[in-house]
Protein backbone atom coordinates (compact mmCIF):
# COMPACT_ATOMS: atom_id res chain seq x y z
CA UNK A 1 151.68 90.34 64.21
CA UNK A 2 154.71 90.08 62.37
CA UNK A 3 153.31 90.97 59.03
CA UNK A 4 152.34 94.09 59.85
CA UNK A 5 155.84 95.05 60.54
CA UNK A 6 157.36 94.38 57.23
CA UNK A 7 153.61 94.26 54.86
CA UNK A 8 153.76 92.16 52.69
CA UNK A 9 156.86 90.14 53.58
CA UNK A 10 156.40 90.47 57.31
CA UNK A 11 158.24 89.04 59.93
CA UNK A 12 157.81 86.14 62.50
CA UNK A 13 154.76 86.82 64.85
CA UNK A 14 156.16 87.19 68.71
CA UNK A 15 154.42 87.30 71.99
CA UNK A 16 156.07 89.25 74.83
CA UNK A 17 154.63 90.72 78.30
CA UNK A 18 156.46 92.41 81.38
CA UNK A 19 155.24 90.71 85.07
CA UNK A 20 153.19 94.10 86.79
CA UNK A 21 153.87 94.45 90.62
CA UNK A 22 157.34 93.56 90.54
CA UNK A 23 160.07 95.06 91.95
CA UNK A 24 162.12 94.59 89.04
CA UNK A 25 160.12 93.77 86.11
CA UNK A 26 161.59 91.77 83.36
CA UNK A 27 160.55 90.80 79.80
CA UNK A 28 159.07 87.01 79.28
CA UNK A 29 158.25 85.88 75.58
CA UNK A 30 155.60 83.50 74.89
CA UNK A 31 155.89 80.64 71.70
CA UNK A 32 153.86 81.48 68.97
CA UNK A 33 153.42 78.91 66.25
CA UNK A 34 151.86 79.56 62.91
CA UNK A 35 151.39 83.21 61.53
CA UNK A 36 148.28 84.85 63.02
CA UNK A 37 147.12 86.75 59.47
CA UNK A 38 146.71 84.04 57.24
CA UNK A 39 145.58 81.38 59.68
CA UNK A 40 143.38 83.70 61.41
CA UNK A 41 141.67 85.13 58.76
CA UNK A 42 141.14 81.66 56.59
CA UNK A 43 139.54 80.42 59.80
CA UNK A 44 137.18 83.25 60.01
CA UNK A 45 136.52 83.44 56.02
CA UNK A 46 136.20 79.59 55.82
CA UNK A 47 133.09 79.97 58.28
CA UNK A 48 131.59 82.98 56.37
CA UNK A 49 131.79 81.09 53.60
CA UNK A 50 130.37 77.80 55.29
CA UNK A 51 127.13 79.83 56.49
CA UNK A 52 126.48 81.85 53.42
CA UNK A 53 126.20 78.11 51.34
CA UNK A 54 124.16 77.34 53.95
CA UNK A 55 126.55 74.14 55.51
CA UNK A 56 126.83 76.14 58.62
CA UNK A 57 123.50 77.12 60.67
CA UNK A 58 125.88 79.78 62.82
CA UNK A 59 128.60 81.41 62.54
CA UNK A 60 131.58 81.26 65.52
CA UNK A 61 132.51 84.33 66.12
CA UNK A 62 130.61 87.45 66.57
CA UNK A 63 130.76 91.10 66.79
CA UNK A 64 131.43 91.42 70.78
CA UNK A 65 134.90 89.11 69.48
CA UNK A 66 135.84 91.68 66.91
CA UNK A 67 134.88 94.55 69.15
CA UNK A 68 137.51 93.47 71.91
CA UNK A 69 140.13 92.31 68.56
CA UNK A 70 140.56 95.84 67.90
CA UNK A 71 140.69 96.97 71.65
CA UNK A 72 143.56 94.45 71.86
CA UNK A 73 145.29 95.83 68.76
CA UNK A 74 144.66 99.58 69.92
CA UNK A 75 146.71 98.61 73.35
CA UNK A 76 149.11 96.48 71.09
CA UNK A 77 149.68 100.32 69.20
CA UNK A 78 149.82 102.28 72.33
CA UNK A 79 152.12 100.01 74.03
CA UNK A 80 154.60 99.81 71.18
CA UNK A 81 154.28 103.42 71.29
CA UNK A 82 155.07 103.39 75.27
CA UNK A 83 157.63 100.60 75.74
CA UNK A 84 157.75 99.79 79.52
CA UNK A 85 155.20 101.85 80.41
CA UNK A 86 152.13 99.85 81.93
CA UNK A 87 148.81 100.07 79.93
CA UNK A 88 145.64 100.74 82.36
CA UNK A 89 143.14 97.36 82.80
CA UNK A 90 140.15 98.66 82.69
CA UNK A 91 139.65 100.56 79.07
């Protein structure tokens, strides 16, 4: 989440993960399109907005998706504070 490295200007969003069990673990990036801030939260605002008119019966995301969200970015923290170190799976 490039943004949050440069509020408000931000930079590009990248996607990166080391391979676990290898001998000799190397870096891979992933391609990201898009910026995740904007286009994530428009998404999620457009279909608050759609239910509380009332053109949406439900809404498509719900608190178990936010819940694990912010697990995600609390790993994303600790392993930027721990480069190369490997994150346990099961918290």
């Amino acid at each position: 989440m490039g943004v949050n490295l440069d509020y408000p200007t931000g930079k590009p969003d990248t996607a990166e993960y080391a391979e676990r069990g290898s001998n000799s673990p190397r870096w891979h990036s992933l391609p990201v399109s898009g910026n995740n801030f904007p286009d994530a939260f428009m998404g999620t605002m457009g279909a608050l907005q759609s239910f509380a008119e009332g053109s949406a019966s439900t809404l498509p995301s719900h608190f178990e998706d936010a819940f694990q969200t912010m697990a995600l970015v609390e790993a994303l923290y600790r392993s930027s504070e721990l480069p190369g170190l490997p994150l346990p799976l099961d918290e």
